[in-house]
C-alpha atoms as a PDB file:
ATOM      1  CA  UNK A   1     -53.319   0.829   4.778  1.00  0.00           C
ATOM      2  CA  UNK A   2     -56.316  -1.474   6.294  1.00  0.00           C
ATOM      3  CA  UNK A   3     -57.951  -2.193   3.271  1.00  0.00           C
ATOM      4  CA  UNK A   4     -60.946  -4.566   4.635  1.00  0.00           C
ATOM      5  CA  UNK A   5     -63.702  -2.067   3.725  1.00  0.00           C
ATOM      6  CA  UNK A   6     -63.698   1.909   3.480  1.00  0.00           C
ATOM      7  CA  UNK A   7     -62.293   4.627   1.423  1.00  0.00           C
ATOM      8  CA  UNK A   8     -58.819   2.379   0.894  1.00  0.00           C
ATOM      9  CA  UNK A   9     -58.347   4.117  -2.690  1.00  0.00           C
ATOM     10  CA  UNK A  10     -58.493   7.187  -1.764  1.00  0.00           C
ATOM     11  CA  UNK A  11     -56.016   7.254   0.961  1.00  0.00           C
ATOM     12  CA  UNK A  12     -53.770   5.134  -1.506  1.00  0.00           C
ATOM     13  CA  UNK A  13     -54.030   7.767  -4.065  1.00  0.00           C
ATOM     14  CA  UNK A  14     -53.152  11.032  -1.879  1.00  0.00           C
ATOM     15  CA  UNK A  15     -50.425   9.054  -0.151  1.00  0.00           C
ATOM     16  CA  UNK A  16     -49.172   7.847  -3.704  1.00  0.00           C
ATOM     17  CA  UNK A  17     -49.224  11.465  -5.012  1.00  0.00           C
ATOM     18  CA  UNK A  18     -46.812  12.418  -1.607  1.00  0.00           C
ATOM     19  CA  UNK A  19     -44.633   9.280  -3.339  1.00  0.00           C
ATOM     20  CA  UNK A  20     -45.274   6.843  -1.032  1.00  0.00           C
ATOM     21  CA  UNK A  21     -46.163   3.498  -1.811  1.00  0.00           C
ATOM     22  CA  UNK A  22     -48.828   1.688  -0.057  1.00  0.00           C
ATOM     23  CA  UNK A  23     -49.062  -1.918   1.013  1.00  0.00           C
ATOM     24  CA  UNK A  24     -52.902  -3.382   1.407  1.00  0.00           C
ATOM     25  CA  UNK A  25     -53.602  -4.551   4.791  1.00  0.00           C
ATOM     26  CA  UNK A  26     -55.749  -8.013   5.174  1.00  0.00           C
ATOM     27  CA  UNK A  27     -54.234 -10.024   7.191  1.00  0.00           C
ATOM     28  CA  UNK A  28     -52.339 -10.841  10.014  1.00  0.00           C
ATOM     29  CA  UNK A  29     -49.513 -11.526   7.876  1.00  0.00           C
ATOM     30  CA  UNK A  30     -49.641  -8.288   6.025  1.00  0.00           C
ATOM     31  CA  UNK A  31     -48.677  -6.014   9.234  1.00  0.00           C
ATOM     32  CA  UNK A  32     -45.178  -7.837   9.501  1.00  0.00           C
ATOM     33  CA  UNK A  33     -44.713  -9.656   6.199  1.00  0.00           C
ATOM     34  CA  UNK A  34     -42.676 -13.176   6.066  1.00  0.00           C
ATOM     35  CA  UNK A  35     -39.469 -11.307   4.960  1.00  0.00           C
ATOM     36  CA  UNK A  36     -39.721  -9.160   8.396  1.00  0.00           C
ATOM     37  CA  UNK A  37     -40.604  -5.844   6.583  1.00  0.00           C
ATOM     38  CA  UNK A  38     -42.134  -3.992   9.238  1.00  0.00           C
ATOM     39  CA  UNK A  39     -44.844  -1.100   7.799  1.00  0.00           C
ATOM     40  CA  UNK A  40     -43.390   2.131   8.097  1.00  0.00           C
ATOM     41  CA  UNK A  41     -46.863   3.694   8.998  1.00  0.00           C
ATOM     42  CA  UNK A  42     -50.765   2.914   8.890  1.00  0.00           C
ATOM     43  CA  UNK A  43     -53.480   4.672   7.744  1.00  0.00           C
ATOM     44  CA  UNK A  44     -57.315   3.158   9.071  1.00  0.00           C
ATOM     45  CA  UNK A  45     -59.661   5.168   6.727  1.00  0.00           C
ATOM     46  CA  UNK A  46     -63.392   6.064   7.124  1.00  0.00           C
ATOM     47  CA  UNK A  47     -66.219   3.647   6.094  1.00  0.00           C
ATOM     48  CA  UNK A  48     -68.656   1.753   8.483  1.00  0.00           C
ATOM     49  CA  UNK A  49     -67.239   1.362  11.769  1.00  0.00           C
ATOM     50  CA  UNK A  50     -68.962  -1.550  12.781  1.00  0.00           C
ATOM     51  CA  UNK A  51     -68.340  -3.344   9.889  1.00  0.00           C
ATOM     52  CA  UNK A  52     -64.591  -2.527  10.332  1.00  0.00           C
ATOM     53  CA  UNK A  53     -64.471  -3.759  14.065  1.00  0.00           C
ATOM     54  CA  UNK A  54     -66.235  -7.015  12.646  1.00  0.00           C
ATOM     55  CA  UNK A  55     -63.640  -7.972  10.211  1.00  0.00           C
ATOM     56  CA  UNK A  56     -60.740  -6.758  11.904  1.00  0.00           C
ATOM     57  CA  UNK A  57     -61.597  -9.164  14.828  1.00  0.00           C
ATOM     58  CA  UNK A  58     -62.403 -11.786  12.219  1.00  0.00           C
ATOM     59  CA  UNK A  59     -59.497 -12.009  10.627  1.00  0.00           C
ATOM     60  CA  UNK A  60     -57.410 -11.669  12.973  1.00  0.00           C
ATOM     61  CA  UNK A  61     -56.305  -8.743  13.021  1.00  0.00           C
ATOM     62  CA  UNK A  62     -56.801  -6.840  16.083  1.00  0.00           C
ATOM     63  CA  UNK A  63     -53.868  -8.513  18.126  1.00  0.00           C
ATOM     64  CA  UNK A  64     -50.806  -7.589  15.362  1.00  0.00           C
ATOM     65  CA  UNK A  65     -52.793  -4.094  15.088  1.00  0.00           C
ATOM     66  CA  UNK A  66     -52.575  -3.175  18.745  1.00  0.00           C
ATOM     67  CA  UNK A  67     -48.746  -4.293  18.752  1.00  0.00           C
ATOM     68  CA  UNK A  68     -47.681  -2.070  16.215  1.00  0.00           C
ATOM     69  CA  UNK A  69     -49.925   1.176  17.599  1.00  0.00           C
ATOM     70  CA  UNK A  70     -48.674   0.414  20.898  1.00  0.00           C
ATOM     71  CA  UNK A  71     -44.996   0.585  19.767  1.00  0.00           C
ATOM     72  CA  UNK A  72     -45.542   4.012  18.214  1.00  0.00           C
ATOM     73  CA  UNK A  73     -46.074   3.000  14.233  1.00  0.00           C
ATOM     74  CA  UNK A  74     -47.265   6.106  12.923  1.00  0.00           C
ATOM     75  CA  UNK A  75     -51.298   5.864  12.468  1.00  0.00           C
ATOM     76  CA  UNK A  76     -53.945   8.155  10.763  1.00  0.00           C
ATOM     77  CA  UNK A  77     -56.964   7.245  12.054  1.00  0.00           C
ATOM     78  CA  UNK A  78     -59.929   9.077   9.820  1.00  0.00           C
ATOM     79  CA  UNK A  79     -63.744   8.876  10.698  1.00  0.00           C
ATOM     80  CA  UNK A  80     -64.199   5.115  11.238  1.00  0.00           C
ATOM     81  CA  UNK A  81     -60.860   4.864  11.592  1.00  0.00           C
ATOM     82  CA  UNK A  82     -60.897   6.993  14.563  1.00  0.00           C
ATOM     83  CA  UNK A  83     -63.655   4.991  16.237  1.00  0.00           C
ATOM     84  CA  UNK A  84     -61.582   1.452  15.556  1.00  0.00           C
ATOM     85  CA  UNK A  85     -59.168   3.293  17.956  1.00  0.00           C
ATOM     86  CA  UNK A  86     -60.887   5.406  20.739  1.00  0.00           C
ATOM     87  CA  UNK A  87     -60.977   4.259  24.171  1.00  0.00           C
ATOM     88  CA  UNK A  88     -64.430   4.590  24.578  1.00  0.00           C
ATOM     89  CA  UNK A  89     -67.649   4.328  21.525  1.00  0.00           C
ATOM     90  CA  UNK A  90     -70.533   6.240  23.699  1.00  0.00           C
ATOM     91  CA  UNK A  91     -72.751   4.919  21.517  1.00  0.00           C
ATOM     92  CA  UNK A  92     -71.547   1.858  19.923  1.00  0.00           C
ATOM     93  CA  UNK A  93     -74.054  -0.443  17.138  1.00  0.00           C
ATOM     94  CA  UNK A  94     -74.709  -3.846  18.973  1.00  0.00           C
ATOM     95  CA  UNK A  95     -71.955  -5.815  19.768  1.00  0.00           C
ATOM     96  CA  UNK A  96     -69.292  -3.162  18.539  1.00  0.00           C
ATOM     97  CA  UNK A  97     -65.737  -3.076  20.113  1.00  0.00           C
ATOM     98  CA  UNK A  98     -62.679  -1.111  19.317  1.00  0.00           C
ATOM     99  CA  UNK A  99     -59.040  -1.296  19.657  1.00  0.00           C
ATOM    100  CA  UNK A 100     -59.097   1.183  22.778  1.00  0.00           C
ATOM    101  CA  UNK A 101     -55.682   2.584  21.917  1.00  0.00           C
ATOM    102  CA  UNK A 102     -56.272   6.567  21.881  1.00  0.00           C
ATOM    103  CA  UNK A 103     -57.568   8.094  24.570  1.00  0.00           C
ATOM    104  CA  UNK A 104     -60.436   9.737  23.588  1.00  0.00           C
ATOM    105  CA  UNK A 105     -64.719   9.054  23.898  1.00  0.00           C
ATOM    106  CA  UNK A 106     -66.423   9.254  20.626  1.00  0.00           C
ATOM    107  CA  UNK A 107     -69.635   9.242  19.590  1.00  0.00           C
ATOM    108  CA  UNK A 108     -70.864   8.362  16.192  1.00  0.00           C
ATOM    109  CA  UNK A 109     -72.357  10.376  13.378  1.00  0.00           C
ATOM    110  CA  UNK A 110     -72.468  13.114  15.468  1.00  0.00           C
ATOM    111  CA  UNK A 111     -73.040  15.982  12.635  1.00  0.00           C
ATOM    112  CA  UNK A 112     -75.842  14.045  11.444  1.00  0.00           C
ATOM    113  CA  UNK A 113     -77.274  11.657   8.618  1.00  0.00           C
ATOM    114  CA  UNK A 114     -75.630  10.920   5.191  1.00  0.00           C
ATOM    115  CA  UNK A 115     -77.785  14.086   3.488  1.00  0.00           C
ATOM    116  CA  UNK A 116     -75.959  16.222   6.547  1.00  0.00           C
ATOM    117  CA  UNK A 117     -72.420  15.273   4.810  1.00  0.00           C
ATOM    118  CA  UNK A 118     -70.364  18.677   3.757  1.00  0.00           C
ATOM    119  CA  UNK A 119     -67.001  19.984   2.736  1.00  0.00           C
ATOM    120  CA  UNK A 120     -65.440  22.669   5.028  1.00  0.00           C
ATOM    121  CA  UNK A 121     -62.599  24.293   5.340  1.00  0.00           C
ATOM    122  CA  UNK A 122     -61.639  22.883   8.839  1.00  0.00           C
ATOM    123  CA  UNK A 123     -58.581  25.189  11.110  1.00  0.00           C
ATOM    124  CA  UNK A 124     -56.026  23.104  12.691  1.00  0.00           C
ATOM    125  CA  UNK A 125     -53.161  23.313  14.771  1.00  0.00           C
ATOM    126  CA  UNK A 126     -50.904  22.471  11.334  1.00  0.00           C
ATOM    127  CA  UNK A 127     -52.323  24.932   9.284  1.00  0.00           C
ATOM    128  CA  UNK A 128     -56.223  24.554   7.030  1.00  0.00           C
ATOM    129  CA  UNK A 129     -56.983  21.726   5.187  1.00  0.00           C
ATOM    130  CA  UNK A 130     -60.834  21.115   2.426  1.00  0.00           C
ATOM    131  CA  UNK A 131     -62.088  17.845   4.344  1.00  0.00           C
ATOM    132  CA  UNK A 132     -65.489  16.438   4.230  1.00  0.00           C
ATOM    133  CA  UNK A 133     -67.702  15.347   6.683  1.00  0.00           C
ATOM    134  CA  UNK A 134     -70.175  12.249   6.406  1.00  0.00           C
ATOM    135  CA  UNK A 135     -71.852  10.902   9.087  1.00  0.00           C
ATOM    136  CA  UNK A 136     -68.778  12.314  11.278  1.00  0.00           C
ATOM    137  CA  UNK A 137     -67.767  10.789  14.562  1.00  0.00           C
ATOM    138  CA  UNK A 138     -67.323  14.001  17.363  1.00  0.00           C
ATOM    139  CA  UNK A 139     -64.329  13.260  19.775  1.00  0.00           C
ATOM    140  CA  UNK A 140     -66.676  13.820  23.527  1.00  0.00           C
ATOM    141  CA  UNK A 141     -63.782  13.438  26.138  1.00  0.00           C
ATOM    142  CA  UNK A 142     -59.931  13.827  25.270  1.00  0.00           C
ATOM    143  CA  UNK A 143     -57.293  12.427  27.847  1.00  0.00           C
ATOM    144  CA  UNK A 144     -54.533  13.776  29.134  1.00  0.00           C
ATOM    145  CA  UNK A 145     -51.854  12.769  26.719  1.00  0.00           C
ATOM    146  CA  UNK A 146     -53.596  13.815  23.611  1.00  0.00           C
ATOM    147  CA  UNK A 147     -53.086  17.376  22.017  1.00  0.00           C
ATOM    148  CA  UNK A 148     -56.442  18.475  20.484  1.00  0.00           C
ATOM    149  CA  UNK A 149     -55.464  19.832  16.276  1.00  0.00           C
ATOM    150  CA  UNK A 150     -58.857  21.279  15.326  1.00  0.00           C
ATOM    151  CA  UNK A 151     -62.598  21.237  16.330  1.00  0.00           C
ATOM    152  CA  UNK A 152     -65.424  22.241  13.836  1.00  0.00           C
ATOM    153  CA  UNK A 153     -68.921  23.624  15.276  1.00  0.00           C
ATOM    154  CA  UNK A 154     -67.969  23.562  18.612  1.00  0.00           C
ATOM    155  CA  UNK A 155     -66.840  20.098  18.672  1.00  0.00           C
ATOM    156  CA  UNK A 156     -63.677  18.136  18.817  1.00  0.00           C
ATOM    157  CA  UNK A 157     -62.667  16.794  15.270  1.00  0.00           C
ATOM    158  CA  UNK A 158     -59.350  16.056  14.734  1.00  0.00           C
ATOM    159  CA  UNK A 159     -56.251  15.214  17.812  1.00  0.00           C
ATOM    160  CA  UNK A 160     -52.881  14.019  18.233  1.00  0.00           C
ATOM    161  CA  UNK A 161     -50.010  12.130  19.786  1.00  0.00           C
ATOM    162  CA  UNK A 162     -46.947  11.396  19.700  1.00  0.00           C
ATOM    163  CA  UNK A 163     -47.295   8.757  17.061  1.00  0.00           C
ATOM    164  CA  UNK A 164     -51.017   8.737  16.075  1.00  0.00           C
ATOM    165  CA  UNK A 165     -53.461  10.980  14.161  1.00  0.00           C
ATOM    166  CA  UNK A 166     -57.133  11.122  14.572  1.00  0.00           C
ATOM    167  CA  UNK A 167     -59.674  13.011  12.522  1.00  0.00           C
ATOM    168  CA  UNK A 168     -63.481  12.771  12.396  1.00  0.00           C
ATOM    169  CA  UNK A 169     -63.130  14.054   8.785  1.00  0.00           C
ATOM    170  CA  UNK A 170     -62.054  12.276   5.800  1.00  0.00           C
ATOM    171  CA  UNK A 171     -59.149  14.470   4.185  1.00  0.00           C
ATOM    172  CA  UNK A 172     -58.557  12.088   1.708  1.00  0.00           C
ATOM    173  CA  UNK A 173     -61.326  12.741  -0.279  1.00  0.00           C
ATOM    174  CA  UNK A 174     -61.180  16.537  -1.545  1.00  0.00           C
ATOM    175  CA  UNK A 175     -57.540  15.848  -1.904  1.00  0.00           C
ATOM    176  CA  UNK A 176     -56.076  17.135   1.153  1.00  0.00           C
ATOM    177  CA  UNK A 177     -52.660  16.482   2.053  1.00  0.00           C
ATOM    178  CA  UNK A 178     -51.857  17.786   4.996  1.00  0.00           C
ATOM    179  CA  UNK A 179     -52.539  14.963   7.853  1.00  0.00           C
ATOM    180  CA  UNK A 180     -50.941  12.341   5.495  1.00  0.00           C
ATOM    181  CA  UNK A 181     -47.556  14.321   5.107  1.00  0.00           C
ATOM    182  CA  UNK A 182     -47.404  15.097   8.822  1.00  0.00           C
ATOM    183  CA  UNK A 183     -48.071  11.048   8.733  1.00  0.00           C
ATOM    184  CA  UNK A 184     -45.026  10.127   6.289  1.00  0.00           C
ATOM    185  CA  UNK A 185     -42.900  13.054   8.461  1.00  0.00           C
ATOM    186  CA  UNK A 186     -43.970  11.081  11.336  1.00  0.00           C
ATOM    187  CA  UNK A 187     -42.692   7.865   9.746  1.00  0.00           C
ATOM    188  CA  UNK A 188     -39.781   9.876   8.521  1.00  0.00           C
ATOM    189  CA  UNK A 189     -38.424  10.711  11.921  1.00  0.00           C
ATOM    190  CA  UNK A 190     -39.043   7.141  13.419  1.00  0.00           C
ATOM    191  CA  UNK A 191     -37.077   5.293  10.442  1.00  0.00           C
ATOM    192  CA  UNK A 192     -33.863   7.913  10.875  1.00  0.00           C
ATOM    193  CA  UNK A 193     -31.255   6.719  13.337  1.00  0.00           C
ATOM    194  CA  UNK A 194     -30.726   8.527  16.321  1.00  0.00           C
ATOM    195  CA  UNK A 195     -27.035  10.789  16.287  1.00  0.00           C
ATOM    196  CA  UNK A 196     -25.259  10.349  18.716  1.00  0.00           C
END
């Protein structure tokens, strides 16, 4: 879990309540511990995008992030989360970067201000799910390689890959568990041997 600013408890307590048990990203060391534990997957939760591109690049994180996305850890990537990952910000806050792993265009707060926020019942590929929306992101351009899961007024809201999840919403606070079990299924599959 990157837990430099956003809504870190939240995610912690619906993945806690599917049993796992999450580990607090910070630093550089905290994505491949000094004992070698690897993280079996990574949530990067909603909050201010701009302030979470900041202090990802200032402490150092944005090189042992990039590694571990590219090699197919499993990532949910919610609201700001999403925007730390897309290829493109169409309308990025001065000086704003992201990690330009996920093929998509985004553009910020698309649904609106803060008093626009609202809880919908959103349809997705995986079945419904309560999710709120605050000062979404709205995915503008998906690539080739990315399956779209759900769209909400017309717009692009939620997609997929092979090993990472991105929603404009933020499940994780109505309680919502659907994207974080396909997320721990995901991490599932990728930490069971292959049969021969």
């Amino acid at each position: 879990m990157l837990a430099l600013q956003g809504g870190v408890r939240e995610h912690c307590a619906v993945l806690e309540g599917l049993g796992a048990e999450p580990v607090l990203v910070r630093r550089p060391d905290d994505v491949i511990g000094p004992d070698g534990v690897r993280l079996d997957a990574l949530v990067l939760p909603g909050g201010e995008s701009s302030v979470i591109d900041r202090l990802v690049s200032s402490v150092g994180l944005d090189g042992p992030l990039k590694r571990v996305i590219t090699d197919g850890l499993p990532t949910l990537a919610t609201c700001a989360g999403l925007i730390l990952l897309a290829v493109a910000v169409l309308d990025p806050a001065p000086g704003q970067q992201s990690l330009q792993l996920l093929d998509v265009d985004v553009r910020r707060n698309a649904f609106g201000p803060q008093r626009a926020s609202a809880e919908v019942r959103l349809s997705s590929s995986w079945g419904p799910a309560e999710v709120a929306f605050i000062r979404a992101p709205a995915i503008e351009r998906v690539g080739p390689d990315v399956a779209v899961l759900a769209e909400h007024a017309g717009r692009v809201v939620g997609v997929a890959t092979a090993s990472v999840i991105g929603l404009a919403c933020h499940p994780e606070l109505t309680g919502a568990t659907l994207f974080h079990r396909r997320l721990l299924d995901l991490a599932e599959s990728r930490r069971r041997p292959l049969s021969a």
